[in-house]
Protein backbone atom coordinates (compact mmCIF):
# COMPACT_ATOMS: atom_id res chain seq x y z
CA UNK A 1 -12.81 -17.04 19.80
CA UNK A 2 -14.24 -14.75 21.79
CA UNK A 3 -17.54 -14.63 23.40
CA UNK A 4 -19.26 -11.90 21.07
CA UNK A 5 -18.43 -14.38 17.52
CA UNK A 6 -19.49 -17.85 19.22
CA UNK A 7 -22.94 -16.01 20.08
CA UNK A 8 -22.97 -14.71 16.61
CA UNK A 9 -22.23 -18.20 14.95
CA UNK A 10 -25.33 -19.77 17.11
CA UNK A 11 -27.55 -16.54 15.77
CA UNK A 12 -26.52 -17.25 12.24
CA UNK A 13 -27.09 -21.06 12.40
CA UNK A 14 -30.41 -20.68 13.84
CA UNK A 15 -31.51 -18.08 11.36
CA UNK A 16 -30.75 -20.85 9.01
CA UNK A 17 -27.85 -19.29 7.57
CA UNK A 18 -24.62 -21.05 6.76
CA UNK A 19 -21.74 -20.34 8.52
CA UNK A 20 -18.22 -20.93 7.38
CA UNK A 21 -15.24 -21.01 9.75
CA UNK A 22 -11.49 -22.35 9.35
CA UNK A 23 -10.61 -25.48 11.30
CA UNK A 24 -8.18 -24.65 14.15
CA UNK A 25 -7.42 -28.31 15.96
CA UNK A 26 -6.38 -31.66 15.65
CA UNK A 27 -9.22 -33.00 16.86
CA UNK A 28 -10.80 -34.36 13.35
CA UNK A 29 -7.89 -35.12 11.64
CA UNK A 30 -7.12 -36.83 9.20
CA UNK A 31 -10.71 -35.65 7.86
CA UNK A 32 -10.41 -31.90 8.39
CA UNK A 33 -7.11 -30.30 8.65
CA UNK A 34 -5.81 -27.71 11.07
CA UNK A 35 -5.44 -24.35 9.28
CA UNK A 36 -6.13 -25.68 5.47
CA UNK A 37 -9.69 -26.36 5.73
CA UNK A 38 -12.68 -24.49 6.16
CA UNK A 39 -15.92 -25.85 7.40
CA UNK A 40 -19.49 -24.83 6.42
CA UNK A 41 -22.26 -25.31 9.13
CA UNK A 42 -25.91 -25.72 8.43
CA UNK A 43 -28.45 -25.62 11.26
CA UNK A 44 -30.26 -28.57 12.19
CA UNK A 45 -33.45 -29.26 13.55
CA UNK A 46 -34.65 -31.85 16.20
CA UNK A 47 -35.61 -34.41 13.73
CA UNK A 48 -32.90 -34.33 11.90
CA UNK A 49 -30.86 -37.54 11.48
CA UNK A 50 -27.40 -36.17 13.08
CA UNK A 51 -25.83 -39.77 13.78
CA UNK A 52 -22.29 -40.22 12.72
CA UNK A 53 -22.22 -36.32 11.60
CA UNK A 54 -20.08 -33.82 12.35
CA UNK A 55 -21.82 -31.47 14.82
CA UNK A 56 -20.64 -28.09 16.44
CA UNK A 57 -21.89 -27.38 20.25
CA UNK A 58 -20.61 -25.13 22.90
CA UNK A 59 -18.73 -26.55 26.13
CA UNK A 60 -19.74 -25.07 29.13
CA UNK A 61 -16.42 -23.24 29.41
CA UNK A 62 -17.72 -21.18 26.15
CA UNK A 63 -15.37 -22.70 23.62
CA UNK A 64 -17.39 -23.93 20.38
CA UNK A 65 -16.09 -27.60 19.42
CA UNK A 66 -16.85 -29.95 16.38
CA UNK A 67 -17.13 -33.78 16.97
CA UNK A 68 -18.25 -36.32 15.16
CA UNK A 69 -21.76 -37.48 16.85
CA UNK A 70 -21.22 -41.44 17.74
CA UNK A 71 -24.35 -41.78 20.13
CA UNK A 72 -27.66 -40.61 20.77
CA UNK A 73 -29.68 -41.46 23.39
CA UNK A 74 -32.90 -39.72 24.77
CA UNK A 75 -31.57 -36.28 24.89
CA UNK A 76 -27.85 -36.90 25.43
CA UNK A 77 -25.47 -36.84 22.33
CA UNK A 78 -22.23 -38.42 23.11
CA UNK A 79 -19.86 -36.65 20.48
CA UNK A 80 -15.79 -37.49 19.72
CA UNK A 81 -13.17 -36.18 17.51
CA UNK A 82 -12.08 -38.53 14.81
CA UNK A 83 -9.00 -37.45 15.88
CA UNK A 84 -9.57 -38.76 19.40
CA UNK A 85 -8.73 -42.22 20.61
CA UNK A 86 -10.92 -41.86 24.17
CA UNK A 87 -11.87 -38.57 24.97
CA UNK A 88 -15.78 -37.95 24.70
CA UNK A 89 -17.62 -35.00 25.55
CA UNK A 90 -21.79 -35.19 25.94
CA UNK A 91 -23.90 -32.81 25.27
CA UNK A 92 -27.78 -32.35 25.01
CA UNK A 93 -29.44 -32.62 21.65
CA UNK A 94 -30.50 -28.89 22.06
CA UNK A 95 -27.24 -27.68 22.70
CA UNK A 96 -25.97 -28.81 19.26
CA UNK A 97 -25.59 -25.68 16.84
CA UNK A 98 -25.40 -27.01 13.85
CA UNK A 99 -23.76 -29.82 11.54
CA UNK A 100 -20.89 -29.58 8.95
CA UNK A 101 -22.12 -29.57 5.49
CA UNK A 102 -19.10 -29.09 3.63
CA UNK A 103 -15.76 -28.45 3.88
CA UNK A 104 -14.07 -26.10 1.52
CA UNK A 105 -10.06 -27.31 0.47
CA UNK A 106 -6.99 -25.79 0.58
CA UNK A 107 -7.67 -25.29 -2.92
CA UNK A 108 -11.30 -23.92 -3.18
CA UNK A 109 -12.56 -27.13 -3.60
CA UNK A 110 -15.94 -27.79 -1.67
CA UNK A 111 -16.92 -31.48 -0.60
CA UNK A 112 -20.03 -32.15 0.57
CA UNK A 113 -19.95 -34.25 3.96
CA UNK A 114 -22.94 -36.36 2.45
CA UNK A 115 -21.53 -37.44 -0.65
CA UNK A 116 -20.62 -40.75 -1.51
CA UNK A 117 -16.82 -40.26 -1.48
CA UNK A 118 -16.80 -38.38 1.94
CA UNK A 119 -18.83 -41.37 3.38
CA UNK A 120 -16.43 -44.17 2.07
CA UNK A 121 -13.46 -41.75 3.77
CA UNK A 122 -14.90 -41.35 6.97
CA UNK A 123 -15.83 -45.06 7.11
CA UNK A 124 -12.07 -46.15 5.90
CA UNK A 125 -10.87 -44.06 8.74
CA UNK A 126 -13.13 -45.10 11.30
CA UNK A 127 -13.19 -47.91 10.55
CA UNK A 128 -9.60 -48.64 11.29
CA UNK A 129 -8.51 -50.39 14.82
CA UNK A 130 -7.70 -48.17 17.58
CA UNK A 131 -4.04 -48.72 17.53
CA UNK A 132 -3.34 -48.30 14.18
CA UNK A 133 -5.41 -44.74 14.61
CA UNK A 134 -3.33 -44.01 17.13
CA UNK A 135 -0.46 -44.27 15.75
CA UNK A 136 -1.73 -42.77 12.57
CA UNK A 137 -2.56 -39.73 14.15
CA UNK A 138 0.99 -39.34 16.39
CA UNK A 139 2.47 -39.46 13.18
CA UNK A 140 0.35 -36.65 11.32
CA UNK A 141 0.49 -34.62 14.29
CA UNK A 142 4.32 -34.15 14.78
CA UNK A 143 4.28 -34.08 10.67
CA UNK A 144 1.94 -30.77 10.96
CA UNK A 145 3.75 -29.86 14.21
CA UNK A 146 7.02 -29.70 12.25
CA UNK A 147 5.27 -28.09 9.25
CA UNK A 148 4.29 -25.37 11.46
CA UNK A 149 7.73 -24.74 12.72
CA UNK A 150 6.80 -26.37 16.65
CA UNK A 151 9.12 -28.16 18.37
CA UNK A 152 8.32 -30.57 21.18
């Protein structure tokens, strides 16, 4: 993205406007999806209860990511990927641009990220040991990989 729509996404957010974008890593999978799903962001505000969401923040290299929020603490948010086995990026509570309300399906179909059935998901996945993620996710990577026509 260039520099010009990630300003314009933090604009929109903090107007209060929803903003809806397609997903375009690996980073949350199994969750969200490279390329089929869309995400719909919702500004938050400092009092919010943000814990275990997913949040979108800028990196200070400019590029706009979306982690799940696993710890709070003063100011500092420590967010990672579901998609992630270790890598964890931090970020101050400020910084954060707004969280993922829904996600819209392949299909049309919009989930709500509060609902009942998105909350048993993201605890059935996260809740799973390390390895077995890990494995998981090599798997459904050079699955979508091949999909995609990419050879490694």
């Amino acid at each position: 993205m260039n520099n010009l729509i990630i300003d314009n996404i933090e604009q929109l957010v903090e107007r209060g406007e929803s903003f809806e974008m397609v997903v375009t890593g690996y980073s949350m999978l199994p969750l969200l999806g490279y390329g089929r799903d869309r995400i719909v962001l919702h500004r938050t505000t400092d009092t919010e209860d943000i814990m275990h969401r997913a949040a979108m923040f800028r990196m200070a290299d400019r590029r706009i990511i979306v982690h799940r929020v696993i710890r709070i603490k003063d100011d500092m948010v420590t967010l990672q990927g579901d998609g992630n086995i270790q890598q964890r990026e931090q970020c101050r509570r400020s910084e954060i641009i707004g969280v993922v309300d829904s996600v819209i399906r392949q299909n049309g179909r919009r989930v709500s990220c509060t609902s009942r059935w998105w909350r048993i998901r993201e605890r059935m996945w996260l809740g799973q040991p390390r390895i077995v993620r890990r494995y998981a996710l090599a798997l459904m990577r050079r699955w979508l990989n091949y999909k995609r026509g990419i050879k490694r």
